[in-house]
N, C-alpha and C. Protein backbone atom coordinates (compact mmCIF):
# COMPACT_ATOMS: atom_id res chain seq x y z
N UNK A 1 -75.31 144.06 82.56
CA UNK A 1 -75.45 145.49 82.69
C UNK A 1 -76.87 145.80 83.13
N UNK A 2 -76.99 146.35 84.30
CA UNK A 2 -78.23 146.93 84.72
C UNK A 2 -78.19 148.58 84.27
N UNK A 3 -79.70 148.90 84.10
CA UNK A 3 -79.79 150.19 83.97
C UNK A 3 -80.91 150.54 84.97
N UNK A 4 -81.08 152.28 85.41
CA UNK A 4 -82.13 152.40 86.10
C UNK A 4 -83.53 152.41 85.67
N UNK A 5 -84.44 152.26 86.65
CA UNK A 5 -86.07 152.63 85.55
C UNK A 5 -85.83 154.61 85.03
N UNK A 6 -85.18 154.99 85.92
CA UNK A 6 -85.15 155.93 85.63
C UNK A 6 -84.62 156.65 84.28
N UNK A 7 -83.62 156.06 84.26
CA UNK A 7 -82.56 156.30 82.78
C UNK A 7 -83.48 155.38 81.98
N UNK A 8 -83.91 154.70 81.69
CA UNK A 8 -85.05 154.56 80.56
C UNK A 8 -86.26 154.83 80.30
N UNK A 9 -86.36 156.01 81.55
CA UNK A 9 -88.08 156.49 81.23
C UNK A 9 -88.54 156.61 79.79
N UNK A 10 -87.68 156.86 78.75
CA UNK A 10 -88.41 157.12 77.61
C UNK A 10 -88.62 156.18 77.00
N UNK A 11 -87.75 155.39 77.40
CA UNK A 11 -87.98 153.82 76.84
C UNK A 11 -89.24 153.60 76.79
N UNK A 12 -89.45 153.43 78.10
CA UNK A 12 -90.65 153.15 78.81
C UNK A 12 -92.00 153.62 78.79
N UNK A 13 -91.87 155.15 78.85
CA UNK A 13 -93.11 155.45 78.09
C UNK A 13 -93.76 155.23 76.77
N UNK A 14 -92.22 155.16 75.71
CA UNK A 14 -92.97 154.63 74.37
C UNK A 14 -93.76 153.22 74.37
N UNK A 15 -92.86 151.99 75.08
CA UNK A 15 -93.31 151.14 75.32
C UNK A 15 -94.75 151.29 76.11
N UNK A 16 -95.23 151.96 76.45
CA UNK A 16 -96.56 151.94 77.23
C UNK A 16 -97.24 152.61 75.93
N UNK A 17 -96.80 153.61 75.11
CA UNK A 17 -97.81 153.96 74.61
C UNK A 17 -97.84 152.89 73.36
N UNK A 18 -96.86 152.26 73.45
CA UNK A 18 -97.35 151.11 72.09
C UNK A 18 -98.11 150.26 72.33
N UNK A 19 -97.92 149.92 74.01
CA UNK A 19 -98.83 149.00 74.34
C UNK A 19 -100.77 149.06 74.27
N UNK A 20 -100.75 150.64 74.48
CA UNK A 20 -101.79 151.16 74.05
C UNK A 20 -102.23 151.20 72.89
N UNK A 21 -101.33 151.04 71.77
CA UNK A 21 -102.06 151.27 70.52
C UNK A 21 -102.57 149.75 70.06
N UNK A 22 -101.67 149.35 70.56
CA UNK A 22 -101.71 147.37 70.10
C UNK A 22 -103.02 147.30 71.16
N UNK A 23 -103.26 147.45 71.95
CA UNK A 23 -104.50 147.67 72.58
C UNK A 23 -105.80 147.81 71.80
N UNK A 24 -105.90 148.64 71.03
CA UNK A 24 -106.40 149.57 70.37
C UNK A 24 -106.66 148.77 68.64
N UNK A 25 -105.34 147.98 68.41
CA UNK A 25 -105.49 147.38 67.39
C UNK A 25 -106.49 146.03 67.23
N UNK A 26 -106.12 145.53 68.82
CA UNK A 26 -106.90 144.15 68.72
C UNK A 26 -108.45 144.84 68.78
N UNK A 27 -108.75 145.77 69.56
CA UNK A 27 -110.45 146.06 69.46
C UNK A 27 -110.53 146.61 67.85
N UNK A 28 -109.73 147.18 67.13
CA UNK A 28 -110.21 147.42 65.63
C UNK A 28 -110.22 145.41 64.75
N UNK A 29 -109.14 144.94 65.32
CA UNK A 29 -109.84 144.12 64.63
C UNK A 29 -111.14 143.08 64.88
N UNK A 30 -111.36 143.11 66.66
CA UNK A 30 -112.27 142.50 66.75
C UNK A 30 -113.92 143.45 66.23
N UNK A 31 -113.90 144.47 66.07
CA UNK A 31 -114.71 145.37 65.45
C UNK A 31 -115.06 144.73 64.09
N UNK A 32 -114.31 144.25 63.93
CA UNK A 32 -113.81 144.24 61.97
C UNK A 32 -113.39 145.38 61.39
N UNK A 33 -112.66 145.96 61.38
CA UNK A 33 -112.70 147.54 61.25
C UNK A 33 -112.14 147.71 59.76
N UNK A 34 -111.39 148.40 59.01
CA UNK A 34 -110.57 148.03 57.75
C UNK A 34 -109.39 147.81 57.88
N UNK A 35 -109.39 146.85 57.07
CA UNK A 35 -107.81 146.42 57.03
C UNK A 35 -106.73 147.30 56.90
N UNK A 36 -107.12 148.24 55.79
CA UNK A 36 -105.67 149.54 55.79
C UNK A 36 -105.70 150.18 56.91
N UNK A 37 -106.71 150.06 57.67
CA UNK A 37 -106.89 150.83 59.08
C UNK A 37 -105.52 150.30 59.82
N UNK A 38 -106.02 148.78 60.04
CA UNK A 38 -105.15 148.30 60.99
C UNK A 38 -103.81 148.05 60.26
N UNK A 39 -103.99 147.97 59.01
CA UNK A 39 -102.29 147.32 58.63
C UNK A 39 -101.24 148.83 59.28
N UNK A 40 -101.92 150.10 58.70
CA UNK A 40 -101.27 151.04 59.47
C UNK A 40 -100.72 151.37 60.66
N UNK A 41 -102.13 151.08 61.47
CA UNK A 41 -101.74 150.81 63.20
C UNK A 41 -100.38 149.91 63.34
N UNK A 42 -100.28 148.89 63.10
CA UNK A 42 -99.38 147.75 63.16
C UNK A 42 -98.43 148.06 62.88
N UNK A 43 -98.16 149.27 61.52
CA UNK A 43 -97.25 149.42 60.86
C UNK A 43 -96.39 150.84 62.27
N UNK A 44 -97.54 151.70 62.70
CA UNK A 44 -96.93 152.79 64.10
C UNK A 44 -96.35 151.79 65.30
N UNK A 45 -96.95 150.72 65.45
CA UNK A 45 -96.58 150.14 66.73
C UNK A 45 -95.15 149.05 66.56
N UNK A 46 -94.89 148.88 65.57
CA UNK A 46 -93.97 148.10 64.77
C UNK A 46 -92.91 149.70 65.32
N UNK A 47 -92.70 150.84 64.54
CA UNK A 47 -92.13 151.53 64.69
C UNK A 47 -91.62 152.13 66.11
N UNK A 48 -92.60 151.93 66.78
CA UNK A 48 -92.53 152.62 68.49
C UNK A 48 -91.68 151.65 69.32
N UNK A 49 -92.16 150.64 68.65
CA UNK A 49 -91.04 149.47 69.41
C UNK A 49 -89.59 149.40 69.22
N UNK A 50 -89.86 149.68 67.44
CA UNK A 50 -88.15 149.29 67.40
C UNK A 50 -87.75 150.83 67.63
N UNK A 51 -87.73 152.00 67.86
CA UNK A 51 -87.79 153.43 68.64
C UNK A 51 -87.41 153.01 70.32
N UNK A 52 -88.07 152.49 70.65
CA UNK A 52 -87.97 151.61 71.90
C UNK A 52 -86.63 151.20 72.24
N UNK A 53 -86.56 150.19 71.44
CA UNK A 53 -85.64 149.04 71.48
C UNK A 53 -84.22 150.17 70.81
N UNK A 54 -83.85 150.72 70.11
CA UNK A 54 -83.00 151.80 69.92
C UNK A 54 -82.53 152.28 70.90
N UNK A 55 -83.67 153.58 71.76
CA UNK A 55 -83.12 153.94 72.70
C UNK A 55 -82.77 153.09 73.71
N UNK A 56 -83.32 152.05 73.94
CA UNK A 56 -82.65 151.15 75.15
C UNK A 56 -81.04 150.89 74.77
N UNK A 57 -81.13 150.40 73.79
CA UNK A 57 -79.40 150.23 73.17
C UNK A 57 -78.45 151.06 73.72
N UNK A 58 -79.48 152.57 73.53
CA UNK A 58 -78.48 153.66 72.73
C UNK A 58 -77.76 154.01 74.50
N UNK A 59 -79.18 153.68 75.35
CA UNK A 59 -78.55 154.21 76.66
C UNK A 59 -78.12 153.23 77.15
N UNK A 60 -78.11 151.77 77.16
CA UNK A 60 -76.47 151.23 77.76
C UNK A 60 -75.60 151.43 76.87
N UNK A 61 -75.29 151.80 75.93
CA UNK A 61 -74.38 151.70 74.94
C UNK A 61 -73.37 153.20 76.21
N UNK A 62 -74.17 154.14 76.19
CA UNK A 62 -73.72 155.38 76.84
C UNK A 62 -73.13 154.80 78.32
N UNK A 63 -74.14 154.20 79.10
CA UNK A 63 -73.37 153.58 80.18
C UNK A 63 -72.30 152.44 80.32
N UNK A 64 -72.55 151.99 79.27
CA UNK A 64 -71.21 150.60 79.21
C UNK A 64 -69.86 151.53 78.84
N UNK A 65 -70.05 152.23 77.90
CA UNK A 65 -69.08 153.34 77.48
C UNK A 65 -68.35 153.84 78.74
N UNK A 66 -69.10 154.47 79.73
CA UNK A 66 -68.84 155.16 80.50
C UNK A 66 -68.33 154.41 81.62
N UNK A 67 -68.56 153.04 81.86
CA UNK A 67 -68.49 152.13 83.22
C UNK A 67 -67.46 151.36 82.62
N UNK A 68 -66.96 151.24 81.10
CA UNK A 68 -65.97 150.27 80.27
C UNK A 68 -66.48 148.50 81.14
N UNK A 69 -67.76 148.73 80.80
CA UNK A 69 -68.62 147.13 81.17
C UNK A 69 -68.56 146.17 79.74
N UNK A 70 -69.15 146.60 79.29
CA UNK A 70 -69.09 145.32 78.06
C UNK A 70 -67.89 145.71 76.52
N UNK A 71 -67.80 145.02 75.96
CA UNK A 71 -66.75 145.19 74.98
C UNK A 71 -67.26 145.78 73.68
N UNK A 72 -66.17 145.86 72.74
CA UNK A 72 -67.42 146.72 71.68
C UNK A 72 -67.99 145.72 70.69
N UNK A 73 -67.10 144.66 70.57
CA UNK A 73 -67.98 143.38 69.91
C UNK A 73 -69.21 142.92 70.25
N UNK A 74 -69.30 143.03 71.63
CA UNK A 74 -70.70 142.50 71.96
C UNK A 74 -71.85 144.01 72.08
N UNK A 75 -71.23 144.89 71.88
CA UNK A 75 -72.18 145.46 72.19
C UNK A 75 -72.68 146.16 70.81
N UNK A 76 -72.31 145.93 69.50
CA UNK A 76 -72.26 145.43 68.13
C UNK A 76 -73.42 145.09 68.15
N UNK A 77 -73.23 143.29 68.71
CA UNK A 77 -73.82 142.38 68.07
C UNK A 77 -74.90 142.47 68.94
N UNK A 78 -75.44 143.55 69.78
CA UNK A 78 -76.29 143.72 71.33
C UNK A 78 -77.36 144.91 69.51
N UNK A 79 -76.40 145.93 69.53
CA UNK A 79 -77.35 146.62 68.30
C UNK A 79 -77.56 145.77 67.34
N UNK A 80 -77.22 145.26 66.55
CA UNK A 80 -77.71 144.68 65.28
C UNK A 80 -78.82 143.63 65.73
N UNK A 81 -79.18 142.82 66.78
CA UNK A 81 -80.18 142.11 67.09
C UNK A 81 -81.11 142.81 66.85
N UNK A 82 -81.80 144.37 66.91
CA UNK A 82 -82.78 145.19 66.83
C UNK A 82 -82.70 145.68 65.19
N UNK A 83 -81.45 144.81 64.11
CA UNK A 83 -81.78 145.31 62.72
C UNK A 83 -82.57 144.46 61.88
């Protein structure tokens, strides 16, 4: 199943902005910065991803639906990989 860049722009932007924060994390820790600092950070970018990884699901889930491409067993076991 292909999807467009387009139909996952949001994907995509979260993924960029996580990439930014994880960015952001390695200079706090090369700083030394505090640890609850960063365990937090880690703990937003942890979240943005699997936010990420959701909506990617959620929109082939909508196009496989719609194209009757993949089955519903696999596309099950396609969500629960992201639990």
């Amino acid at each position: 199943m292909e999807m467009s860049p387009e139909t996952l722009r949001p994907a995509i932007n979260r993924l960029k902005r996580a990439r930014g924060q994880l960015n952001g994390i390695i200079d706090m820790m090369e700083q030394g910065r505090d640890c609850e600092e960063i365990v937090l950070q880690i703990a937003a970018v942890s979240k943005a991803l699997e936010r990420a990884g959701f909506a990617v699901v959620a929109t082939g889930m909508r196009q496989c639906l719609a194209d009757d491409t993949m089955d519903a067993d696999r596309m099950e076991k396609l969500f629960l990989t992201l639990a």
